[in-house]
Protein backbone atom coordinates (compact mmCIF):
# COMPACT_ATOMS: atom_id res chain seq x y z
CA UNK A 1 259.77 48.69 44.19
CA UNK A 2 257.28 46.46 45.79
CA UNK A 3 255.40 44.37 43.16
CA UNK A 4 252.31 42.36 44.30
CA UNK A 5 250.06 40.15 41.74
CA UNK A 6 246.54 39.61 42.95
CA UNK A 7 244.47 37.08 41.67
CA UNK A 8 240.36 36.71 42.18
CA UNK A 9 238.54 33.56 41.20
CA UNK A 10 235.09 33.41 40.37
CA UNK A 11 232.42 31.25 37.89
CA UNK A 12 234.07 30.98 34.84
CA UNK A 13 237.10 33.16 34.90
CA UNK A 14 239.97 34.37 36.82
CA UNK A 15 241.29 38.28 37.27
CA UNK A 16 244.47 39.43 37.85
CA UNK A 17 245.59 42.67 38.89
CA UNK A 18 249.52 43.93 38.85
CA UNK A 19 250.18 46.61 42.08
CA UNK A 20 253.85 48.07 42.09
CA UNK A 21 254.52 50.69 44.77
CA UNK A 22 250.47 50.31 45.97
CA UNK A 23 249.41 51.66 42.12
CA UNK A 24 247.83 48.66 39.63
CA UNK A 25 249.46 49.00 36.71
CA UNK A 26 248.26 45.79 34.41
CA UNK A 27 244.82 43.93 34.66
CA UNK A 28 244.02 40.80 32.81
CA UNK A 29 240.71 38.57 32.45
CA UNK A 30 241.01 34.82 31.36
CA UNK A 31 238.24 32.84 31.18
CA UNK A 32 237.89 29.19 32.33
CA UNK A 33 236.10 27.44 30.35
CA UNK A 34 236.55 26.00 26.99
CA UNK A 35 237.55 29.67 25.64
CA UNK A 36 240.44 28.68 22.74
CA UNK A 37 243.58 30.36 23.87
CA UNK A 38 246.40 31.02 21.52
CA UNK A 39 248.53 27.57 21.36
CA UNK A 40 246.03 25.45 22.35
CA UNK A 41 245.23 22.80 19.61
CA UNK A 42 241.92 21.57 17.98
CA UNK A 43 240.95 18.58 15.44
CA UNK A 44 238.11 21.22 14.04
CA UNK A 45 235.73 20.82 11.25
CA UNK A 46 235.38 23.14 8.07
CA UNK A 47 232.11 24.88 8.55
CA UNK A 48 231.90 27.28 5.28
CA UNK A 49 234.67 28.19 2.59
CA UNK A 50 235.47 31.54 1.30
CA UNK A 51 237.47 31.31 -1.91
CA UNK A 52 236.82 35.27 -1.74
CA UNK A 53 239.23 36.05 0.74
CA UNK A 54 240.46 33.03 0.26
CA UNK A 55 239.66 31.25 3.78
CA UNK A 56 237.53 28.63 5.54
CA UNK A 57 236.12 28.54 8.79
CA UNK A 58 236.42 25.75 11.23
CA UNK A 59 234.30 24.75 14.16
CA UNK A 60 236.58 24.27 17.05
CA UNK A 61 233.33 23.89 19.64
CA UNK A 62 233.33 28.14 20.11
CA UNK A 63 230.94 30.09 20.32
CA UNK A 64 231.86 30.97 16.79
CA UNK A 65 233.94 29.59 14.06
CA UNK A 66 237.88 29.83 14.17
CA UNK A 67 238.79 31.77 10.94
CA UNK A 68 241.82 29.95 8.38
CA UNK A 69 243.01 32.00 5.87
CA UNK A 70 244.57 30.55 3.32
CA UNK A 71 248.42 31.95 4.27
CA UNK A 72 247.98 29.65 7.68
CA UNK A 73 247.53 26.82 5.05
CA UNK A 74 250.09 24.52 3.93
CA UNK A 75 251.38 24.60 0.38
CA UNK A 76 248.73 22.59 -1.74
CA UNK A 77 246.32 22.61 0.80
CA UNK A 78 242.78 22.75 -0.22
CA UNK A 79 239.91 22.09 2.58
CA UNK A 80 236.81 20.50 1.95
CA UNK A 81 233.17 21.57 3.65
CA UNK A 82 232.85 19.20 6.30
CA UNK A 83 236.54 17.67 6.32
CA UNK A 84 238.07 17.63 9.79
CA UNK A 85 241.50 19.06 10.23
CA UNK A 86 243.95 19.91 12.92
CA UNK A 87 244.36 23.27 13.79
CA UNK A 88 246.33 25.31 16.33
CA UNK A 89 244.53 28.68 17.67
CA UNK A 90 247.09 31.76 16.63
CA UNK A 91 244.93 34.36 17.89
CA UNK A 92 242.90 34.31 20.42
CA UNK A 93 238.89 35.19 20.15
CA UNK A 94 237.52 38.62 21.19
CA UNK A 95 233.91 39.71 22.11
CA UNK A 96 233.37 40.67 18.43
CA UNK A 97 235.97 38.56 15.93
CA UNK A 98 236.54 34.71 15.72
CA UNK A 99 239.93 32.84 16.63
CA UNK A 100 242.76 33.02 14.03
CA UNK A 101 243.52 29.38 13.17
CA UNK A 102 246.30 27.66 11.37
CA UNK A 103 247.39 24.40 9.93
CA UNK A 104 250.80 25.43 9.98
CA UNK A 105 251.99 23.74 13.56
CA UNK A 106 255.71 23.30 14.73
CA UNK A 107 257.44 20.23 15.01
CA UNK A 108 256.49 20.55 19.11
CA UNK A 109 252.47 21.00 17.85
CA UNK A 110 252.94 17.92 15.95
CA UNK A 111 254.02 15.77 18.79
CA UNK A 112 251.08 16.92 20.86
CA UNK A 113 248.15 16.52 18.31
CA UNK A 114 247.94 12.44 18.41
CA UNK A 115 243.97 12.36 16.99
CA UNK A 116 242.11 9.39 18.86
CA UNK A 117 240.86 6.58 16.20
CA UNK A 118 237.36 7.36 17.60
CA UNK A 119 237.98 10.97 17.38
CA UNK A 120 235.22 13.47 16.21
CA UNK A 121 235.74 17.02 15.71
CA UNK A 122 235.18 19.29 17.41
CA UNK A 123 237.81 17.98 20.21
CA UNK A 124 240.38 19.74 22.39
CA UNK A 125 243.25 18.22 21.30
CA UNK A 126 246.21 19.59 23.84
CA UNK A 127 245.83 22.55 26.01
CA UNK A 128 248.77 25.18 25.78
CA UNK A 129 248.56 25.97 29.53
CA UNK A 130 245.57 27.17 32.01
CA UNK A 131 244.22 30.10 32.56
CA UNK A 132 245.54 30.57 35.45
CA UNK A 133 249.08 29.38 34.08
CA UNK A 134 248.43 32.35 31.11
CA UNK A 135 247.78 34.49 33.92
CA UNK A 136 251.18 33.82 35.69
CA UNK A 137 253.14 33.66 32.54
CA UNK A 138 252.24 37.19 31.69
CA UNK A 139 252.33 39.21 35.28
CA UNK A 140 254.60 36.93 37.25
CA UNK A 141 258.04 38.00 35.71
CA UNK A 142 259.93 39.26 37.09
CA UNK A 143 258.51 37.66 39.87
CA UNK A 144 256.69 39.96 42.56
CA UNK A 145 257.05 40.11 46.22
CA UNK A 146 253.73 38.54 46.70
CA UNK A 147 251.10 36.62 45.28
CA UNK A 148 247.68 36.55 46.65
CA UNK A 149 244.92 34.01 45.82
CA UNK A 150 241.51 33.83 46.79
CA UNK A 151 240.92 30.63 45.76
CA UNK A 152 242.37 27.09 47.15
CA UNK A 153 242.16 25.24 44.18
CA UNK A 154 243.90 28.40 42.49
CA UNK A 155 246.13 29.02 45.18
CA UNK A 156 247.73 24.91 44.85
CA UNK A 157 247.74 25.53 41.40
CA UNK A 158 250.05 28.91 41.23
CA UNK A 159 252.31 26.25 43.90
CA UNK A 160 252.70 23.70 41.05
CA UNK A 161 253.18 26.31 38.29
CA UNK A 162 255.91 28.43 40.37
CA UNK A 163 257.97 25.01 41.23
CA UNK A 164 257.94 24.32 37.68
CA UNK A 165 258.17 27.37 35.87
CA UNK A 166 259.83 29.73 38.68
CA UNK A 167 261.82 27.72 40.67
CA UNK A 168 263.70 30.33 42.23
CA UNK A 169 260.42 32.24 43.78
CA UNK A 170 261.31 33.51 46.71
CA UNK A 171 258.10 35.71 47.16
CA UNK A 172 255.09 34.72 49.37
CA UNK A 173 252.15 33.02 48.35
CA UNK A 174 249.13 33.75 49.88
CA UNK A 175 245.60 32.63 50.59
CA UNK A 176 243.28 35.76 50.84
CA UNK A 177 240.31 34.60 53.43
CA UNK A 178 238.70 37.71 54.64
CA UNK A 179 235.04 38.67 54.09
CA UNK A 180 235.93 41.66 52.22
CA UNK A 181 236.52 40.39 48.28
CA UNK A 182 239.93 40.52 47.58
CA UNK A 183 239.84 43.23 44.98
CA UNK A 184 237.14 45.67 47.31
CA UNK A 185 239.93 44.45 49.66
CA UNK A 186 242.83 46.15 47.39
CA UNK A 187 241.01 48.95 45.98
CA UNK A 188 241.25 47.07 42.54
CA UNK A 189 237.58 46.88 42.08
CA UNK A 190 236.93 50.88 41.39
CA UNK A 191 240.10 50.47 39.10
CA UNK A 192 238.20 48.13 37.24
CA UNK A 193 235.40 50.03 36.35
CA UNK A 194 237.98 53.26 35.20
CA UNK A 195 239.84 51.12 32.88
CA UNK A 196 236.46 49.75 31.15
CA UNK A 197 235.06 53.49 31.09
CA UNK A 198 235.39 55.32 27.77
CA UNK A 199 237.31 58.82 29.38
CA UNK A 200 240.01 58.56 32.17
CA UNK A 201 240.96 61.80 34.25
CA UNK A 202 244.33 63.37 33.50
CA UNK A 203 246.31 64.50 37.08
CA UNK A 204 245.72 68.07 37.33
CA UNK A 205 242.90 68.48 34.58
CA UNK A 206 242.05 67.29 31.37
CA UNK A 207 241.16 63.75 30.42
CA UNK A 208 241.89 61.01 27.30
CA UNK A 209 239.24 59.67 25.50
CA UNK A 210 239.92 55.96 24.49
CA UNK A 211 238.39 54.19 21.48
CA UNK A 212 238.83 51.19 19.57
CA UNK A 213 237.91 50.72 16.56
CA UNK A 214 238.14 47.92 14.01
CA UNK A 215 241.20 49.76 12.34
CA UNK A 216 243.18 51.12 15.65
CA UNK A 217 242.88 52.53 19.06
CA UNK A 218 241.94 56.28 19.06
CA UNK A 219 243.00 58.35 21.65
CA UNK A 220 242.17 62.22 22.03
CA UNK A 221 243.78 64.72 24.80
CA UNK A 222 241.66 67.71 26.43
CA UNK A 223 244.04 69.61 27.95
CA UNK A 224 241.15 70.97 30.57
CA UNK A 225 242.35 74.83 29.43
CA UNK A 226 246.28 74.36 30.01
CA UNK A 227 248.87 74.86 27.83
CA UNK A 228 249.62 72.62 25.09
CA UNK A 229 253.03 71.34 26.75
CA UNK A 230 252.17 71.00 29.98
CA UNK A 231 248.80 69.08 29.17
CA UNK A 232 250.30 66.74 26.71
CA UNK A 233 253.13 66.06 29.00
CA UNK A 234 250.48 65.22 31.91
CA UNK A 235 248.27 63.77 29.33
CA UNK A 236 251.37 61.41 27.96
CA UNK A 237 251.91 59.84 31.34
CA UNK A 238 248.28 58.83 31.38
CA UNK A 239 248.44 57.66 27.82
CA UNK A 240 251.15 55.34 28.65
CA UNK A 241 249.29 54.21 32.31
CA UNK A 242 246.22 53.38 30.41
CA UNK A 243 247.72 51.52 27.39
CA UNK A 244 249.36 48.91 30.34
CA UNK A 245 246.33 48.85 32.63
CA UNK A 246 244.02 47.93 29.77
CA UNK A 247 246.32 46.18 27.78
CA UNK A 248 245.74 47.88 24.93
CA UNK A 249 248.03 46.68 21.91
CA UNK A 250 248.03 46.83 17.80
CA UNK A 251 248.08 50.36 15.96
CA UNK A 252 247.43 53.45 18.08
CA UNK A 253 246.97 57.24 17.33
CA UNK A 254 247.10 59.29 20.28
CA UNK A 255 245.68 62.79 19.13
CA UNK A 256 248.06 64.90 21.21
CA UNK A 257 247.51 69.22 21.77
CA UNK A 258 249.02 70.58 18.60
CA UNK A 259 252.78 71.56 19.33
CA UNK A 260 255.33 73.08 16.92
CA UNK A 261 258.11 72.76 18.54
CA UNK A 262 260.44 69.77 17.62
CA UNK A 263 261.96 69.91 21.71
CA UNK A 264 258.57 69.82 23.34
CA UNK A 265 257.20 66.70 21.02
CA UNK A 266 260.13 65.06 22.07
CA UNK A 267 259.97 65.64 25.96
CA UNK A 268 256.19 64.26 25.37
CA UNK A 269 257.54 61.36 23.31
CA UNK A 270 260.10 60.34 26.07
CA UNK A 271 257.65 60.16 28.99
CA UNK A 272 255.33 57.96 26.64
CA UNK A 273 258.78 55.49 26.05
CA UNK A 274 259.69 55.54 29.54
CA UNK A 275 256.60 54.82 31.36
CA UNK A 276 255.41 51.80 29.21
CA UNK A 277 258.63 50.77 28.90
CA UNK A 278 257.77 47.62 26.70
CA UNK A 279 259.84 45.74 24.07
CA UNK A 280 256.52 45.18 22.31
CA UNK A 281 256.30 48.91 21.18
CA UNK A 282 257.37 50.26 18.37
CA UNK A 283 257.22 54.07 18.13
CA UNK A 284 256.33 55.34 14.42
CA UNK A 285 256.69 59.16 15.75
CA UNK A 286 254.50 62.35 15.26
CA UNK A 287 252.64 62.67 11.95
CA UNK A 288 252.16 65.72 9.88
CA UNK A 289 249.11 66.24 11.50
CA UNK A 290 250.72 66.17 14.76
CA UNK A 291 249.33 62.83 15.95
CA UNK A 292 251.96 60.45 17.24
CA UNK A 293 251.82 56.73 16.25
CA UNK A 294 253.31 53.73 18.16
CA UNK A 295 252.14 50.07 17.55
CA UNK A 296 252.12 47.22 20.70
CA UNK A 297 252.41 43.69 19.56
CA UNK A 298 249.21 41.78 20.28
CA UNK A 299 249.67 38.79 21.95
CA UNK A 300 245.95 38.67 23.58
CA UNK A 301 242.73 40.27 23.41
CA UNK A 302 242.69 43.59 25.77
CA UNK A 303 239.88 43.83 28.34
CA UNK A 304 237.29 45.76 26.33
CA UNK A 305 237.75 43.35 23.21
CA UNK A 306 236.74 40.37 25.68
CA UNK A 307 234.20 41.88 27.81
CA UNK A 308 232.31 44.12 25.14
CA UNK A 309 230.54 43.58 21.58
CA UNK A 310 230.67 46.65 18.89
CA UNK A 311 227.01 46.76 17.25
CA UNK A 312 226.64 48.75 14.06
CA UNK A 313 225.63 52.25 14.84
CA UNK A 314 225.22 51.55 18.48
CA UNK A 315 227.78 52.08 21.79
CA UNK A 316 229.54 49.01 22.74
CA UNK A 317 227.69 46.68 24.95
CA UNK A 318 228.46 44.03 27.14
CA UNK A 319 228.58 40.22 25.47
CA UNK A 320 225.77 37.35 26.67
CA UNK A 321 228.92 35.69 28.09
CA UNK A 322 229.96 38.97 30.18
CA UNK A 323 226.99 39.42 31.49
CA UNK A 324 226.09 35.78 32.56
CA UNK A 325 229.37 35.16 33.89
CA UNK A 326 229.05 38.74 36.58
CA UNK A 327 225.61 36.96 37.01
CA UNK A 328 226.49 33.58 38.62
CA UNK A 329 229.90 35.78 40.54
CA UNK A 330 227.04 37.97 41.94
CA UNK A 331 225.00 35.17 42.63
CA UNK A 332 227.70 33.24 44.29
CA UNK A 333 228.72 36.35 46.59
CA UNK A 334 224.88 36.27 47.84
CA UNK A 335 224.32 32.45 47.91
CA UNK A 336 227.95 33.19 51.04
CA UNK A 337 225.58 35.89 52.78
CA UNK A 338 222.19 33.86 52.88
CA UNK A 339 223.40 30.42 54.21
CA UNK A 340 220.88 28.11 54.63
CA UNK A 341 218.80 30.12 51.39
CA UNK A 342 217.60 28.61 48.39
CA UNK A 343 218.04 31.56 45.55
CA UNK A 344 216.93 31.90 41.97
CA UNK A 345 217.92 33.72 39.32
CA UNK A 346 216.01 36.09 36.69
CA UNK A 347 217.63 37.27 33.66
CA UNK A 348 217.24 38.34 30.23
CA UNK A 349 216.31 35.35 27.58
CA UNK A 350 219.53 35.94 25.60
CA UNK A 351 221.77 35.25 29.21
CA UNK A 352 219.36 32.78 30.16
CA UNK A 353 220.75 31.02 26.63
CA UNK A 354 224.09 31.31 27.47
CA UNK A 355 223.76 30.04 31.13
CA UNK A 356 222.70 27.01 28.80
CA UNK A 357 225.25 27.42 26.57
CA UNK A 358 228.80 28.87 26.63
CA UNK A 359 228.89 29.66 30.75
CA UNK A 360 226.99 26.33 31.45
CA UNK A 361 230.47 24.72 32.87
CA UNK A 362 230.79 27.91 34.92
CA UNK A 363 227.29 27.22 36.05
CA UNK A 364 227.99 23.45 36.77
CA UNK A 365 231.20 24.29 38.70
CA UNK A 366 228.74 26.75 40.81
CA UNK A 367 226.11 24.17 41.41
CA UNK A 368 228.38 21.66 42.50
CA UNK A 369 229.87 23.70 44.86
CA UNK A 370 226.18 25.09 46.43
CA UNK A 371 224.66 21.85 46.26
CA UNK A 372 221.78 22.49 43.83
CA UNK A 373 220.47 23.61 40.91
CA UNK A 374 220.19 26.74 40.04
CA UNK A 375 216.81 27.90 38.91
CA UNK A 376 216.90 30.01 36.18
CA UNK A 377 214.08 32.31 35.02
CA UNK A 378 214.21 34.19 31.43
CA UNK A 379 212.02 37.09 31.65
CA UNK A 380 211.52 40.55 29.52
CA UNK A 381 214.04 42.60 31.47
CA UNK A 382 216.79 45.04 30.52
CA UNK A 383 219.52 42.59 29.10
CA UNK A 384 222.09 44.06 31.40
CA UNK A 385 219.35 43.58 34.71
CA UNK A 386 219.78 40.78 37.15
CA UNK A 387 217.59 39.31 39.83
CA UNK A 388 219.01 37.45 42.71
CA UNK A 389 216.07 36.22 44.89
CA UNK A 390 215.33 33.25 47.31
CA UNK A 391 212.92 30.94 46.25
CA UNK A 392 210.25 28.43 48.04
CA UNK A 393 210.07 25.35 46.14
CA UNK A 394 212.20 22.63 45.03
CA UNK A 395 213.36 23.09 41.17
């Protein structure tokens, strides 16, 4: 099997996308910025307390809170509103929840969280690894036959990382340079877009219907008018496809074509256990109602819970963040066509805010790098809509 790991930089965040055999089978997002990331540690400050739940939450310089409860609390513990306290992240934000903290750090968090004299919270206090390290930790064993970068900085970085952590690499490393993005390159960027999308085609007819909900991650078969067996048996390899692609994890249902017999359910429930193939799964097994459970350890957020908000009574939508950070990569691709070209940007007053505010360092990094500032208009626009345009004057 031939595995390659491609990697795309751009404002603010990093992609990754597994290929084995020319197929992607696992994408990831990490952002770059000052996102908390599970083991990364924080002298915070309690914000609010919730003797309700019981919990507090602490500002950790987020774009939200990081949530305590009180079981991530040492014995005795009892938090004061406005006391600062060192906290490690457990759980990593998504789009629509807070950061699970706790106070209740190993003896090798301990060594790491010296607090300055001077210190005031909120303050980064040790940094776990980099995104692009979290990136290489997760797709890079075993390690594949290639590794290609689009990015310099990136590219000396995976160099350190693999000496350290991989000594024994004997894949190549390489610096994508063509014109052509590196993921338009690789076919990765239509990919993309089917692994965000709602429905995914089933091979032969039928689809899946993915949705996540606060509780679990729903997934309904339509077997496109075959028979129950050989739909759920197409319909199971899909499952399983989609669950690594997305990285989909926690309790799922998957909401197969009813089937009586005991030999068929398990032919279905074999292809599911051999394609993901994961030590992180546990398989519960068919239900009365003939839905069949499995649960995937969460260790991060999957691509949906980062990229997309759930609103009461409304679809998902992209967050501020998303959309400002596909702003300045957009921006950045044109600013490479139009050298010489001054060009502004018009967006929605909520990503205006966040250009201001949690993708300003992504914005920084970009200005640095064209050698000037980017003017920024907030108009009455579709939040989603983006104007790229040059510009005459000096801003």
């Amino acid at each position: 099997m031939t595995r390659r790991l491609l990697l795309t930089v751009s404002p603010g965040e990093i992609w990754a996308a597994l290929v084995e055999d020319g197929a992607p089978v696992a994408l990831r997002l990490a952002r770059t910025g000052g996102t908390p990331r599970a083991g990364d540690l924080y002298l915070g400050r309690v914000v609010a307390l919730r003797p309700d739940l019981p919990a507090v939450l602490v500002d950790i310089g987020a774009e939200r809170p990081g949530f305590l409860n009180g079981d991530d609390m040492p014995a005795g513990a009892n938090p004061r509103e406005g006391q600062a306290v060192v906290v490690a992240v457990r759980k990593a934000a998504r789009a629509d929840k807070a950061a699970g903290l706790t106070m209740n750090l190993t003896a090798e968090d301990v060594a790491k969280a010296l607090v300055p004299a001077d210190a005031a919270p909120p303050l980064l206090l040790h940094r776990r690894e980099t995104a692009l390290g979290d990136l290489l930790a997760a797709l890079a064993a075993p390690a594949p036959d290639e590794i290609v970068i689009d990015d310099a900085e990136a590219l000396a970085e995976a160099r350190s990382w693999l000496k350290r952590r991989e000594p024994d690499f004997a894949g190549a490393l390489i610096h994508h340079r063509d014109e052509a993005p590196l993921f338009e390159a690789h076919g990765i960027a239509a990919i993309v877009e089917t692994a965000l999308a709602p429905r995914a085609a089933v091979p032969g007819g039928g689809a899946i219907t993915i949705e996540l909900t606060q509780a679990a991650v729903l997934i309904d078969v339509d077997g496109g008018g075959a028979g129950a067996l050989a739909a759920n048996l197409a319909a199971a390899g899909e499952v399983a496809r989609q669950i690594r692609l997305r990285d989909l994890s926690g309790p799922m249902i998957v909401d197969f074509i009813g089937m009586k017999d005991r030999s068929h359910r398990d032919q279905v429930a074999a292809i599911l256990a051999r394609i993901l193939g994961d030590t992180d799964m546990n398989y519960l097994g068919w239900t009365r109602l003939g839905h069949f459970e499995l649960v995937r350890r969460r260790r991060r957020p999957s691509l949906t819970e980062q990229l997309f908000e759930h609103r009461p009574d409304m679809p998902p939508a992209r967050t501020a963040l998303t959309v400002a950070l596909d702003a300045l990569r957009r921006f950045e691709r044109e600013s490479r066509g139009a050298p010489g070209k001054r060009l502004g940007l018009a967006v929605h007053p909520e990503i205006a805010a966040c250009l201001d505010g949690a993708a300003q360092g992504a914005r920084r990094a970009l200005e640095a790098r064209l050698g000037y500032i980017i003017a920024i208009t907030a108009e009455t626009r579709p939040r989603d809509n983006v104007a790229i345009a040059p510009i005459s004057r000096e801003t």
